[in-house]
PDB file of N, CA and C in Angstrom:
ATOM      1  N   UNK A   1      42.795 -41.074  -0.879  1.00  0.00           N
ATOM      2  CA  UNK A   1      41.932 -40.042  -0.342  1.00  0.00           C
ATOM      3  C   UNK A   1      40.489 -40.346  -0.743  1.00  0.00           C
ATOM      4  N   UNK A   2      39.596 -40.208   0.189  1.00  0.00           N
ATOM      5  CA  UNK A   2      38.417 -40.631  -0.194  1.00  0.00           C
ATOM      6  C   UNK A   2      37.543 -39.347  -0.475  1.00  0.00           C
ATOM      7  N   UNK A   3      36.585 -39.560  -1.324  1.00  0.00           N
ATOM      8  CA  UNK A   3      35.975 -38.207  -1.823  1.00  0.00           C
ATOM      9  C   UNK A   3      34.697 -38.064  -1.216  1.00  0.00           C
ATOM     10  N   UNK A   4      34.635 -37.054  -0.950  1.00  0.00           N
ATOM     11  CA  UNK A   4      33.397 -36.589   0.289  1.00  0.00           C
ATOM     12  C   UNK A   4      32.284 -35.965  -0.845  1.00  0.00           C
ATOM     13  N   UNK A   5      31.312 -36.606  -0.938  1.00  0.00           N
ATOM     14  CA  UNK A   5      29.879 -36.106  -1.263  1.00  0.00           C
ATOM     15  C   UNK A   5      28.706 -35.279  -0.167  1.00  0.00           C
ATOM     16  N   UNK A   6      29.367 -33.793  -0.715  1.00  0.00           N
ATOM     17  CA  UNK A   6      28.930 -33.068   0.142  1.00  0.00           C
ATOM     18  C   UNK A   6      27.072 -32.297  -0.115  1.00  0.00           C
ATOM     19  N   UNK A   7      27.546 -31.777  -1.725  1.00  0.00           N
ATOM     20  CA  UNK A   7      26.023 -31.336  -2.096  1.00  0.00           C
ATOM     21  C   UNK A   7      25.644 -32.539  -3.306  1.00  0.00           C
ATOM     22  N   UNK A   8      25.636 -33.619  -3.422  1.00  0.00           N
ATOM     23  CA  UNK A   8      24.521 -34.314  -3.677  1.00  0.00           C
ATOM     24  C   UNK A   8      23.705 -34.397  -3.635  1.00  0.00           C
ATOM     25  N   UNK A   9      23.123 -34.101  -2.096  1.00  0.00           N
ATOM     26  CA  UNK A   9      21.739 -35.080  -1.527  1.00  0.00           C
ATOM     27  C   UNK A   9      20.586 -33.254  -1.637  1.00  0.00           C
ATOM     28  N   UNK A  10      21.185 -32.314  -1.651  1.00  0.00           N
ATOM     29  CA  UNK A  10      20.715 -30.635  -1.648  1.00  0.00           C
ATOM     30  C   UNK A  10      19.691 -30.417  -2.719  1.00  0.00           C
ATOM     31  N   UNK A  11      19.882 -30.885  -4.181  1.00  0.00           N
ATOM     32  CA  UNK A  11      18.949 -31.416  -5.013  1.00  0.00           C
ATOM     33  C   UNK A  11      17.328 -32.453  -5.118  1.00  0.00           C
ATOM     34  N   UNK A  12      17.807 -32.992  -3.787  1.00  0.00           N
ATOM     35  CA  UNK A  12      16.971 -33.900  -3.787  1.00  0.00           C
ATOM     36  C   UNK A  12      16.409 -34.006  -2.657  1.00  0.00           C
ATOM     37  N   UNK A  13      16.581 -32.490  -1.407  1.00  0.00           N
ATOM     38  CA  UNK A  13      15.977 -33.088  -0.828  1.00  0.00           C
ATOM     39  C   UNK A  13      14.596 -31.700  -0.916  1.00  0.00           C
ATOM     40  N   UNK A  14      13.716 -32.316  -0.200  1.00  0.00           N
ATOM     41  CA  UNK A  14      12.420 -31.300  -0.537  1.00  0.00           C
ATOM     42  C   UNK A  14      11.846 -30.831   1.328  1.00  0.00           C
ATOM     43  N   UNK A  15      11.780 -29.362   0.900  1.00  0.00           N
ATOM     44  CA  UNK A  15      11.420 -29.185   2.102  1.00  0.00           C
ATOM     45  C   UNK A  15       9.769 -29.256   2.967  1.00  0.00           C
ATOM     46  N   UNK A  16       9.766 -29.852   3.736  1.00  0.00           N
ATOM     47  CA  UNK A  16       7.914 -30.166   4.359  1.00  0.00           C
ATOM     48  C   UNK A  16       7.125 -28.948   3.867  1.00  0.00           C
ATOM     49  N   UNK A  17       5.738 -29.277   3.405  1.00  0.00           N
ATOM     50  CA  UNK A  17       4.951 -28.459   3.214  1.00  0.00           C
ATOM     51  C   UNK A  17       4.798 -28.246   4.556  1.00  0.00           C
ATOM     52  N   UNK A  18       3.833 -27.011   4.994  1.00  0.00           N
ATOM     53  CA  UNK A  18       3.266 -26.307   6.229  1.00  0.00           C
ATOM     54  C   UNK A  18       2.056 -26.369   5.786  1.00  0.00           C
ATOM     55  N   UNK A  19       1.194 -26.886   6.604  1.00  0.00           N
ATOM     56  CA  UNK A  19      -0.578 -26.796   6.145  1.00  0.00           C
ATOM     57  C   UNK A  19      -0.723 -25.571   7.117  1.00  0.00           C
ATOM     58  N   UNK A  20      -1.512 -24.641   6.727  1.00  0.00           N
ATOM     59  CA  UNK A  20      -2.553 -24.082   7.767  1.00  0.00           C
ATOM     60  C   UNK A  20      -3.780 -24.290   7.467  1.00  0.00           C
ATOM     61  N   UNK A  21      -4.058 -23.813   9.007  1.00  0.00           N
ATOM     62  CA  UNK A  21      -5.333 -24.352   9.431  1.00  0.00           C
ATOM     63  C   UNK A  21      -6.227 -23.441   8.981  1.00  0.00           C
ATOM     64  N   UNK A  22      -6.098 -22.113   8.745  1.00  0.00           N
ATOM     65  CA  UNK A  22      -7.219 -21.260   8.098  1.00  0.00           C
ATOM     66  C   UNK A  22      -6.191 -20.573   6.597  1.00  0.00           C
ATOM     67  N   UNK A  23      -6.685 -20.309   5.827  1.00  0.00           N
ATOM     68  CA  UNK A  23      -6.203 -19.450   4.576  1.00  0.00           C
ATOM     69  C   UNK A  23      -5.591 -18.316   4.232  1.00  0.00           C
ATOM     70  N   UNK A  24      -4.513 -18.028   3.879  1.00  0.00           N
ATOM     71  CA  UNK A  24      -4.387 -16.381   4.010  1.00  0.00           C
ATOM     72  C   UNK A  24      -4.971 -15.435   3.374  1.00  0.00           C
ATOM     73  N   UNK A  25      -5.188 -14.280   4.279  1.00  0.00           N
ATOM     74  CA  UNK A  25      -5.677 -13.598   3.967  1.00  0.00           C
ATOM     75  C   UNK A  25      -5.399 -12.847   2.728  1.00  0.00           C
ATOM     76  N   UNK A  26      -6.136 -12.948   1.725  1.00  0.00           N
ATOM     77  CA  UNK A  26      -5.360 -12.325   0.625  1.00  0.00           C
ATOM     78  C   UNK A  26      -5.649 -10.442  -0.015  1.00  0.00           C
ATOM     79  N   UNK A  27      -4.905 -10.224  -0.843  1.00  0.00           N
ATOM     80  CA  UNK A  27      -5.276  -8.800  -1.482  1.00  0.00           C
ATOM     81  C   UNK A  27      -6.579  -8.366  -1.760  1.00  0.00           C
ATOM     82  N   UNK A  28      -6.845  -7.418  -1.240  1.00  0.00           N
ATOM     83  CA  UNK A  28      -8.562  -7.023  -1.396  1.00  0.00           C
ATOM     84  C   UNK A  28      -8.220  -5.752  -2.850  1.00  0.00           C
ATOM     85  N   UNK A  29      -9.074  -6.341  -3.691  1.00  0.00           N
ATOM     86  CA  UNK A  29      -8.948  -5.401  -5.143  1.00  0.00           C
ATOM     87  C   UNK A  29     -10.450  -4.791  -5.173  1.00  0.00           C
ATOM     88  N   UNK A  30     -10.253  -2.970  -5.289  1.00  0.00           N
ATOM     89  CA  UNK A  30     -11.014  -2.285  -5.399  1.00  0.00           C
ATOM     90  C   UNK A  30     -10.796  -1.584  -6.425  1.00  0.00           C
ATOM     91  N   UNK A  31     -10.586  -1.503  -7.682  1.00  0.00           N
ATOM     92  CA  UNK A  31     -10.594  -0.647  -9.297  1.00  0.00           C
ATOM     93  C   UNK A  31     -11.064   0.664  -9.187  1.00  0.00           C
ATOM     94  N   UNK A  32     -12.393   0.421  -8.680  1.00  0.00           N
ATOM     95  CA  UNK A  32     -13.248   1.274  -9.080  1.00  0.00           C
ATOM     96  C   UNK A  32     -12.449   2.588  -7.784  1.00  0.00           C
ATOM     97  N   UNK A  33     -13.097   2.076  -6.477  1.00  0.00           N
ATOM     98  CA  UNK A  33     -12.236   3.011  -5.839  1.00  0.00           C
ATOM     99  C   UNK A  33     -10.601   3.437  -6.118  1.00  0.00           C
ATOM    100  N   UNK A  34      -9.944   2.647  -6.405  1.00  0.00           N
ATOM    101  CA  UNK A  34      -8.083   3.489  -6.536  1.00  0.00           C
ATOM    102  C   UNK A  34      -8.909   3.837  -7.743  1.00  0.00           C
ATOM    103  N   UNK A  35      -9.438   3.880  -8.861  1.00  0.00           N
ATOM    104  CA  UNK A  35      -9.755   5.154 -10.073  1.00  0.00           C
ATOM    105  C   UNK A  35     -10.130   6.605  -9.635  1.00  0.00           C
ATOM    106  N   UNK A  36     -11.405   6.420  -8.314  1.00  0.00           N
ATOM    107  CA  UNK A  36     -11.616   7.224  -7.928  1.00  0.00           C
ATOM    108  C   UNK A  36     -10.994   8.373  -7.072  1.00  0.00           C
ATOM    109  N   UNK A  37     -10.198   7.287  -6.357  1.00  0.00           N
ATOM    110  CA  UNK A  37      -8.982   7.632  -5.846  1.00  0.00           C
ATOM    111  C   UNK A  37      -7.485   8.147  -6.068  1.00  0.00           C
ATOM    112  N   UNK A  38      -7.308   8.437  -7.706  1.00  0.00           N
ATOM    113  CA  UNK A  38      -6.286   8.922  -8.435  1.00  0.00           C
ATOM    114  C   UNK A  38      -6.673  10.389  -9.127  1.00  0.00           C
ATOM    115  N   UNK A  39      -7.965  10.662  -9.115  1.00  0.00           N
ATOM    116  CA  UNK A  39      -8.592  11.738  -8.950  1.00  0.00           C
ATOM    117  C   UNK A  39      -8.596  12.707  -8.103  1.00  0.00           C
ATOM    118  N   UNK A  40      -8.431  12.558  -6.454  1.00  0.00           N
ATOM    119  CA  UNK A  40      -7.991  13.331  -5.670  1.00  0.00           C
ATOM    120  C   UNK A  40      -7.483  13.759  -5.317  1.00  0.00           C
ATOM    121  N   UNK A  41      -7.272  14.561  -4.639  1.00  0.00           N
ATOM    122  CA  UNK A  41      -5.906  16.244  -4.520  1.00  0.00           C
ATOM    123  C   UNK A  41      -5.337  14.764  -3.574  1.00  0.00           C
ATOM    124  N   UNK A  42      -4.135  15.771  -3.088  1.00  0.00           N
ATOM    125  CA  UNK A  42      -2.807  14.933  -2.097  1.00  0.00           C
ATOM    126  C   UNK A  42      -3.593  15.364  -0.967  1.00  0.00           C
ATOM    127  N   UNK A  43      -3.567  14.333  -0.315  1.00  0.00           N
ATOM    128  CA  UNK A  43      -4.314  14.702   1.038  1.00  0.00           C
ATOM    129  C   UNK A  43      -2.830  15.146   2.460  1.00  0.00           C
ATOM    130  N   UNK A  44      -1.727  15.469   1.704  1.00  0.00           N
ATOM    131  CA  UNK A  44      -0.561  16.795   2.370  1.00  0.00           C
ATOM    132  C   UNK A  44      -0.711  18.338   1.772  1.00  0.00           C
ATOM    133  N   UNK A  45      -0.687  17.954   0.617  1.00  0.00           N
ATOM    134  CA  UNK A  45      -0.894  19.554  -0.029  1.00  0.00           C
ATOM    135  C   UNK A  45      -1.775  19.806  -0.450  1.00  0.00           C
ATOM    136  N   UNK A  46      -2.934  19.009  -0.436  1.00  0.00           N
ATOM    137  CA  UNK A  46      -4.187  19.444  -0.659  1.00  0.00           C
ATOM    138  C   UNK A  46      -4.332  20.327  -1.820  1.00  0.00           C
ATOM    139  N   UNK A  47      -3.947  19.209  -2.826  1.00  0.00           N
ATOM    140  CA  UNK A  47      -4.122  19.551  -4.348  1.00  0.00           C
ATOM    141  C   UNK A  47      -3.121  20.923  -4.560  1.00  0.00           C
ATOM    142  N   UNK A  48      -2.067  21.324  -4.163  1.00  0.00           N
ATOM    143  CA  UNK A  48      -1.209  22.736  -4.470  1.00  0.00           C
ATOM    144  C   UNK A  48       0.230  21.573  -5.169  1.00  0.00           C
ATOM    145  N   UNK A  49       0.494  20.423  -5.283  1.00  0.00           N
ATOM    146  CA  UNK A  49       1.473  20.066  -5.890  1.00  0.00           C
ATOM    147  C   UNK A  49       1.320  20.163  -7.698  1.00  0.00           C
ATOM    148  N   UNK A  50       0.183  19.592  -7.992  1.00  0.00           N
ATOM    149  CA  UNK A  50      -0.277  19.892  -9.153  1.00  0.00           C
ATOM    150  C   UNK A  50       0.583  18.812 -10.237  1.00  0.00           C
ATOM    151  N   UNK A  51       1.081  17.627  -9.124  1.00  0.00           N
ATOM    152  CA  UNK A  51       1.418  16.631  -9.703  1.00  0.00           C
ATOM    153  C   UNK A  51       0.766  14.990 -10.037  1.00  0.00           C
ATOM    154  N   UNK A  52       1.335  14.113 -10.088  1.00  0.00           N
ATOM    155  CA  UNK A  52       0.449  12.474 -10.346  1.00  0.00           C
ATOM    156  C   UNK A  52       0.395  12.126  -9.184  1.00  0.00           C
ATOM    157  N   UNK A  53      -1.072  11.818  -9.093  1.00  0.00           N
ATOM    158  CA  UNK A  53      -1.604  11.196  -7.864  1.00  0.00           C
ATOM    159  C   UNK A  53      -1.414   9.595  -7.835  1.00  0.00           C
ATOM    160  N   UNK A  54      -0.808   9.058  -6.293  1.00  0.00           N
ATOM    161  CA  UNK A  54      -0.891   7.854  -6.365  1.00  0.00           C
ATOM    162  C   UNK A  54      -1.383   6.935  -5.360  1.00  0.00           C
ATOM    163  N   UNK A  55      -1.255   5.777  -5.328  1.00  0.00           N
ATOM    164  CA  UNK A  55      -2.240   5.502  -4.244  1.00  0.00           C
ATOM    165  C   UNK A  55      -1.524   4.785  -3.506  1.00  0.00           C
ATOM    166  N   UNK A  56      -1.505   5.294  -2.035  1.00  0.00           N
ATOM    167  CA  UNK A  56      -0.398   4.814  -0.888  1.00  0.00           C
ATOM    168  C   UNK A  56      -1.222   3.837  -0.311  1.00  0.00           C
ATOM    169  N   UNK A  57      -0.777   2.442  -0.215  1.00  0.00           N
ATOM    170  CA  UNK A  57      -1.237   1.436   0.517  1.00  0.00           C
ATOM    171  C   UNK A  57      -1.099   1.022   1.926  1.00  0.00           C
ATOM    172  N   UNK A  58      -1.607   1.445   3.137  1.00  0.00           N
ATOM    173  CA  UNK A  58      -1.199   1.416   4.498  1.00  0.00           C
ATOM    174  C   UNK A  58      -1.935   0.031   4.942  1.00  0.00           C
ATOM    175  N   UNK A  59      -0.954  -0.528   5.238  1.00  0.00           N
ATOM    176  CA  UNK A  59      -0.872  -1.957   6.171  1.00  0.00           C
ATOM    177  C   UNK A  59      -1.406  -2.754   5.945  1.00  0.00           C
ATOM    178  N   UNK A  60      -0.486  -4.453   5.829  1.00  0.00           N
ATOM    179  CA  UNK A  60      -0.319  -5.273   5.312  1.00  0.00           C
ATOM    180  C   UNK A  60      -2.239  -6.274   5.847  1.00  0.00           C
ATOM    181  N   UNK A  61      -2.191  -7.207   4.624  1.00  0.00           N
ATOM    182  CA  UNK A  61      -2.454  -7.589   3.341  1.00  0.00           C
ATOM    183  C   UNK A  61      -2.262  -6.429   2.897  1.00  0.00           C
ATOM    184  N   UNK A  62      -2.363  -6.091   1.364  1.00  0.00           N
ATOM    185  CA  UNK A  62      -2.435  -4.880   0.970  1.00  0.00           C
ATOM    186  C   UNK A  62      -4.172  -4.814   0.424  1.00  0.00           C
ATOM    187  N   UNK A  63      -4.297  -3.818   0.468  1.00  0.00           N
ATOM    188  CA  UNK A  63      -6.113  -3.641   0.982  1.00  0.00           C
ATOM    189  C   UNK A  63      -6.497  -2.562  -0.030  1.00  0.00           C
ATOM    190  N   UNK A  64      -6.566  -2.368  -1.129  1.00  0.00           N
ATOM    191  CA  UNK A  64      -6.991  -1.167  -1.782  1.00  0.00           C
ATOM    192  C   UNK A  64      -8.249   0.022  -1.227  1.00  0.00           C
ATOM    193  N   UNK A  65      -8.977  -0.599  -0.531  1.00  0.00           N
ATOM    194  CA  UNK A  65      -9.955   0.218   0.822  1.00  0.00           C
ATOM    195  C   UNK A  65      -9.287   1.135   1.355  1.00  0.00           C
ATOM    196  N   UNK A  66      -8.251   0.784   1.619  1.00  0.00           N
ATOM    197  CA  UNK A  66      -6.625   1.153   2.770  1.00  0.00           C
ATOM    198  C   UNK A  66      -5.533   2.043   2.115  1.00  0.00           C
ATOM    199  N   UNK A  67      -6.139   3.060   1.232  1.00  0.00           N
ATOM    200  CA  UNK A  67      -5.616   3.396   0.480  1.00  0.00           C
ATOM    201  C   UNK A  67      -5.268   5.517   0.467  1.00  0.00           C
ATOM    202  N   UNK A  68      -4.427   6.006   0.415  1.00  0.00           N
ATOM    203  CA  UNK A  68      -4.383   7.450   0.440  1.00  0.00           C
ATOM    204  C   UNK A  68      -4.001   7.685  -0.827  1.00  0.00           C
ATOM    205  N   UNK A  69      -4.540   8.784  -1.231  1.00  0.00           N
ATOM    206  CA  UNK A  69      -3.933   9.423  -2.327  1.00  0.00           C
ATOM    207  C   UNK A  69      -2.582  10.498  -1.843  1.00  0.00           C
ATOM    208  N   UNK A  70      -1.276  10.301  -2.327  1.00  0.00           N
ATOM    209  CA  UNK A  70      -0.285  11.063  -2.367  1.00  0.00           C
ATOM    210  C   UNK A  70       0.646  11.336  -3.554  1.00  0.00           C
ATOM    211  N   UNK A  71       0.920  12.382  -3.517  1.00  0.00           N
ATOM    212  CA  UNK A  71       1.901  13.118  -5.316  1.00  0.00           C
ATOM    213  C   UNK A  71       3.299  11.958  -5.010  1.00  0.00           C
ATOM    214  N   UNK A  72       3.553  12.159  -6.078  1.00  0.00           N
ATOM    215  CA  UNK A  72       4.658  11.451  -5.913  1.00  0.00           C
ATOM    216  C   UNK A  72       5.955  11.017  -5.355  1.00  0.00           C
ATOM    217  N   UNK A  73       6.312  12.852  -5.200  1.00  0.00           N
ATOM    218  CA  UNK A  73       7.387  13.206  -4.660  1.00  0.00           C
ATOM    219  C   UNK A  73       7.486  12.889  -3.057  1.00  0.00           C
ATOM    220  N   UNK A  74       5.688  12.852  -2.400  1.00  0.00           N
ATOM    221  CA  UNK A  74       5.539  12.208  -1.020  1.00  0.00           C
ATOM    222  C   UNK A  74       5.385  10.908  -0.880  1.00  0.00           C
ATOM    223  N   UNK A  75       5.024  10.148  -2.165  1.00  0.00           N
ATOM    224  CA  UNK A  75       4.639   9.002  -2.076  1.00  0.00           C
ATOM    225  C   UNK A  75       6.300   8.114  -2.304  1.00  0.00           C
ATOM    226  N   UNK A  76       6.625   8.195  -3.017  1.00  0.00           N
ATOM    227  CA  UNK A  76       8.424   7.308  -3.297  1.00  0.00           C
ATOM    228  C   UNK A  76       9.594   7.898  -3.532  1.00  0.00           C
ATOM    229  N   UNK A  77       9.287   9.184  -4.486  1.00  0.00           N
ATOM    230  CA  UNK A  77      10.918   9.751  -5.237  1.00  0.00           C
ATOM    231  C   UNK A  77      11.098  10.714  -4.044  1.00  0.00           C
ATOM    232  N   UNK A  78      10.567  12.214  -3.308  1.00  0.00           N
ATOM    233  CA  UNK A  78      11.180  12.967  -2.836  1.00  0.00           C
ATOM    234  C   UNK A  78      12.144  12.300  -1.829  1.00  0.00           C
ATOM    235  N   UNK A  79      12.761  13.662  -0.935  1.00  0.00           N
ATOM    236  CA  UNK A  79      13.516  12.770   0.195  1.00  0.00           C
ATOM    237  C   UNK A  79      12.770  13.170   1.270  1.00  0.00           C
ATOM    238  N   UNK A  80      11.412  13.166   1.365  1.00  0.00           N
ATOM    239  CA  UNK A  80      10.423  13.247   2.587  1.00  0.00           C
ATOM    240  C   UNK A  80       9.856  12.159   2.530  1.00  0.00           C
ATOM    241  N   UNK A  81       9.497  11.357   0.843  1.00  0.00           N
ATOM    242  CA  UNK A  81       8.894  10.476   0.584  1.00  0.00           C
ATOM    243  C   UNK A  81       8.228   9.195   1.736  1.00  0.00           C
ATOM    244  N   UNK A  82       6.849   9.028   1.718  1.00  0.00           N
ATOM    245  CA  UNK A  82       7.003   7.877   3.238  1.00  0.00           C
ATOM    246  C   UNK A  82       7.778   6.476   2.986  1.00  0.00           C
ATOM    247  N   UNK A  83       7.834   5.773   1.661  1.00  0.00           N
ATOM    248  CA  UNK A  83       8.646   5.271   1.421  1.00  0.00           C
ATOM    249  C   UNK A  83      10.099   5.607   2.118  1.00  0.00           C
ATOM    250  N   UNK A  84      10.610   6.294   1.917  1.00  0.00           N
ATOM    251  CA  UNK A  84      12.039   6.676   2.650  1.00  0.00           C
ATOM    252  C   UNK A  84      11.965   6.841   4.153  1.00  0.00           C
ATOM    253  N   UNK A  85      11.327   7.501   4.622  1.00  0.00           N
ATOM    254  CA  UNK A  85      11.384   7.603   6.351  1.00  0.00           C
ATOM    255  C   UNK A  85      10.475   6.853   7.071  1.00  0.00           C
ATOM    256  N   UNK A  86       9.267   6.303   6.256  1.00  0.00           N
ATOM    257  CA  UNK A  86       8.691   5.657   7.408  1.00  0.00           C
ATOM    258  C   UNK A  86       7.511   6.351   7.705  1.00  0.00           C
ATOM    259  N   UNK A  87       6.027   5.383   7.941  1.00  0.00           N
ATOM    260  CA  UNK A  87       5.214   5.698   8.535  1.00  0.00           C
ATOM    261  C   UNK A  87       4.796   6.892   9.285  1.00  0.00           C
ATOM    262  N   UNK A  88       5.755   6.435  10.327  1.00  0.00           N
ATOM    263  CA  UNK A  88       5.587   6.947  11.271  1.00  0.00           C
ATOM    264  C   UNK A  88       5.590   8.741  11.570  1.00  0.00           C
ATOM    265  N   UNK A  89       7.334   8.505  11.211  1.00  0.00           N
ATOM    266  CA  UNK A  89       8.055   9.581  10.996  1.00  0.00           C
ATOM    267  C   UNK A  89       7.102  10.546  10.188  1.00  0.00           C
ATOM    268  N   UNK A  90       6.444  10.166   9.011  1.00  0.00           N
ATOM    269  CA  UNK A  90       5.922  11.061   7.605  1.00  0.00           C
ATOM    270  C   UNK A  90       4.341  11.812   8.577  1.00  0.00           C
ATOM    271  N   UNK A  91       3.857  10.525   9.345  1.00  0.00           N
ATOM    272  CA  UNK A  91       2.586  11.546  10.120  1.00  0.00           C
ATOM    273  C   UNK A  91       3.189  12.357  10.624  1.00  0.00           C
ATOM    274  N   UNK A  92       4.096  12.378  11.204  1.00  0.00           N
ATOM    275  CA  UNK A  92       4.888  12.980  12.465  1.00  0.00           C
ATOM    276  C   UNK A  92       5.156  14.217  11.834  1.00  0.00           C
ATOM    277  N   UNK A  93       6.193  14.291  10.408  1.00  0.00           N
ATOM    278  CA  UNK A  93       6.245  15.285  10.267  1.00  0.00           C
ATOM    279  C   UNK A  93       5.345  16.337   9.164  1.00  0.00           C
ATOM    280  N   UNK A  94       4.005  15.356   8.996  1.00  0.00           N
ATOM    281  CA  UNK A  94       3.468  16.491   8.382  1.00  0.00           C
ATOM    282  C   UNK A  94       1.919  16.515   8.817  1.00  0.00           C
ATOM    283  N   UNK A  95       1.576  16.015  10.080  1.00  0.00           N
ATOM    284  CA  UNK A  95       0.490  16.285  11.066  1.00  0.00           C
ATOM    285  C   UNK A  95      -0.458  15.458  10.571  1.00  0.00           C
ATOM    286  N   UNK A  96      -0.365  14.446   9.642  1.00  0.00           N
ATOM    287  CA  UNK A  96      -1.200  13.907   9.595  1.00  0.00           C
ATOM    288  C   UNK A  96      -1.766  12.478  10.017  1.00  0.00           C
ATOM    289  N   UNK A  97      -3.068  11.889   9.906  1.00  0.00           N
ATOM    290  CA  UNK A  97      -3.191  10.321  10.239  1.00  0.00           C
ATOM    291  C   UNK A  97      -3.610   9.839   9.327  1.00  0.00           C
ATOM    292  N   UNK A  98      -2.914   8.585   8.556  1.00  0.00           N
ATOM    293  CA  UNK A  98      -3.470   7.717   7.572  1.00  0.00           C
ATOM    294  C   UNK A  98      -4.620   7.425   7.852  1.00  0.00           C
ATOM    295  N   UNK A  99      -4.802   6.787   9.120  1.00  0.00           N
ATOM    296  CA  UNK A  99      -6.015   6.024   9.724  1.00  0.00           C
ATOM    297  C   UNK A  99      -7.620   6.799   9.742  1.00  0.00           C
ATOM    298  N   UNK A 100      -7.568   8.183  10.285  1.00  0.00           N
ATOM    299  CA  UNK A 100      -8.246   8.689   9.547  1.00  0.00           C
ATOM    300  C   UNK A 100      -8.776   9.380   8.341  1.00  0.00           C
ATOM    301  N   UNK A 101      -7.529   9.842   7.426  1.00  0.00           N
ATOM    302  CA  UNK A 101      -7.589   9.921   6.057  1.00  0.00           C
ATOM    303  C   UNK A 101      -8.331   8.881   5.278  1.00  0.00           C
ATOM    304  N   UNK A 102      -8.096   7.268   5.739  1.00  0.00           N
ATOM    305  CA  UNK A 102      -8.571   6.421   5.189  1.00  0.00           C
ATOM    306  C   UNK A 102     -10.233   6.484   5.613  1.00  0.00           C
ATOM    307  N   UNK A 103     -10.854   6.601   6.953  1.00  0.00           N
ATOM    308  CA  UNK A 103     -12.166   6.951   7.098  1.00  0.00           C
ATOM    309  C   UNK A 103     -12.653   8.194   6.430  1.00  0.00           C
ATOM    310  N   UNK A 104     -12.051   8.921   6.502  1.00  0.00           N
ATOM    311  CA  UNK A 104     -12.996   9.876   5.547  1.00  0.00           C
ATOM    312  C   UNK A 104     -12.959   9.535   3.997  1.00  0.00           C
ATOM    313  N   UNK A 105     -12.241   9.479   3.379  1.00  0.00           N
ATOM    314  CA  UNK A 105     -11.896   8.609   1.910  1.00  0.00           C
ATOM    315  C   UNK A 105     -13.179   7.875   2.065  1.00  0.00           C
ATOM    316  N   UNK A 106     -13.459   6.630   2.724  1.00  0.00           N
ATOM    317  CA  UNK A 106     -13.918   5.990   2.565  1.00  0.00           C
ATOM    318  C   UNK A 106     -15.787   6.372   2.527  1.00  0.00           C
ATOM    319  N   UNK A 107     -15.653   7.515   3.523  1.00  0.00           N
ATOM    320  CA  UNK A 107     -17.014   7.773   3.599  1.00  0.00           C
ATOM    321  C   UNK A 107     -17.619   9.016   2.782  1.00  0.00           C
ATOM    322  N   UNK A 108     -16.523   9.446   2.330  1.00  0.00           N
ATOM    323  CA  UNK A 108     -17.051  10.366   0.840  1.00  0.00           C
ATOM    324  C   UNK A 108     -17.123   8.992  -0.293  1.00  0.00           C
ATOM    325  N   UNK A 109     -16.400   8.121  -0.531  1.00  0.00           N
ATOM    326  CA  UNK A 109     -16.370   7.645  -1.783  1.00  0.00           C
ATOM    327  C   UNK A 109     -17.566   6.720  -1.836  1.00  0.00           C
ATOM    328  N   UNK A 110     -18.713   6.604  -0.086  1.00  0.00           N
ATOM    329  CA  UNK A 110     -19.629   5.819  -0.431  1.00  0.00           C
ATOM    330  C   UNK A 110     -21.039   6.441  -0.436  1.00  0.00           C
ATOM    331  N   UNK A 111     -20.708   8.220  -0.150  1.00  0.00           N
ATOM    332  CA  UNK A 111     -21.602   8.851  -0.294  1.00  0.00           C
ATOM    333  C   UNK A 111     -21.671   9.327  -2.297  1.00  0.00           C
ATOM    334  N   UNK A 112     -20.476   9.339  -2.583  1.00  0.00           N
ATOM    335  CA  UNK A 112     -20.473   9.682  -4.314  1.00  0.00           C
ATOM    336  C   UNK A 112     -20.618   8.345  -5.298  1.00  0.00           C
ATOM    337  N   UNK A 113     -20.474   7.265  -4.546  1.00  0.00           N
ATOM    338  CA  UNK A 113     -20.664   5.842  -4.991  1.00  0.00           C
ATOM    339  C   UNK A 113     -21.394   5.879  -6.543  1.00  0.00           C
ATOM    340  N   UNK A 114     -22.753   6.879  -6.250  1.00  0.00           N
ATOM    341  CA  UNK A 114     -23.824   6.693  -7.080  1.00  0.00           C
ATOM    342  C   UNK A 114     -23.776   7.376  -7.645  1.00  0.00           C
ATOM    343  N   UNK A 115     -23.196   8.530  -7.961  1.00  0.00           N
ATOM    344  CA  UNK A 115     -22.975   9.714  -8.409  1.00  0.00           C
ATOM    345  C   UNK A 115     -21.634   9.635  -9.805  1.00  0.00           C
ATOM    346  N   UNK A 116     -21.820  10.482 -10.659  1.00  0.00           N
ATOM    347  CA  UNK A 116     -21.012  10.254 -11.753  1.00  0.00           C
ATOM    348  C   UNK A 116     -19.827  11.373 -11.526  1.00  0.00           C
ATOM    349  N   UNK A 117     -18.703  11.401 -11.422  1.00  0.00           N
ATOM    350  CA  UNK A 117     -18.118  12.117 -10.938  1.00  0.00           C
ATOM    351  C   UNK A 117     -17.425  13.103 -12.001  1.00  0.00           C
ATOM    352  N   UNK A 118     -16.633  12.434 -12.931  1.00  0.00           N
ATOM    353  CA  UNK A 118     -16.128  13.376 -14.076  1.00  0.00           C
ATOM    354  C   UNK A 118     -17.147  13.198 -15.001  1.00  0.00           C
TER     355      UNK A 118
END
């Protein structure tokens, strides 16, 4: 019986790099804003949870700019959480738009920019 050398060659073999042609786009890090941004009420309950604020990251790279403040229980653990249902579903069922949450965020945090806040 002859013996078949099946995963030998699996070790040794290496798979082609992929060049691209432009760079990926990578994580945009903003500190200062998510600090500022862990400070703010839940933009669902509008500060009545009275729990830890966190900062929901909407759509890929992940973009700290791109960022909502939500309690926790909306942000991962409840069972409304957008983590659990989805985008979509979570505007849907609680009337809101990330997309503009994120413009206004953005345009208070560059009107208080200069301003000392706590």
């Amino acid at each position: 019986m002859k013996y078949i050398r099946r995963y030998t060659r699996l070790r040794t073999y290496a798979r082609p790099r992929a060049w691209r042609e432009k760079p990926r786009r990578g994580h945009v890090e903003d500190r200062e804003f998510l600090a500022w941004l862990h400070i703010m009420p839940c933009i669902v309950h509008h500060g009545l949870c009275g729990r830890w604020v966190e900062a929901h990251h909407v759509g890929r790279p992940r973009n700290d700019r791109r960022a909502v403040p939500l309690c926790s229980p909306l942000h991962r653990e409840g069972a409304e959480a957008v983590h659990r249902i989805g985008r979509r579903a979570f505007e849907t069922r609680f009337g809101i738009s990330f997309e503009a949450a994120i413009q206004r965020l953005n345009d208070e945090y560059q009107t208080t920019k200069g301003r000392k806040i706590a």
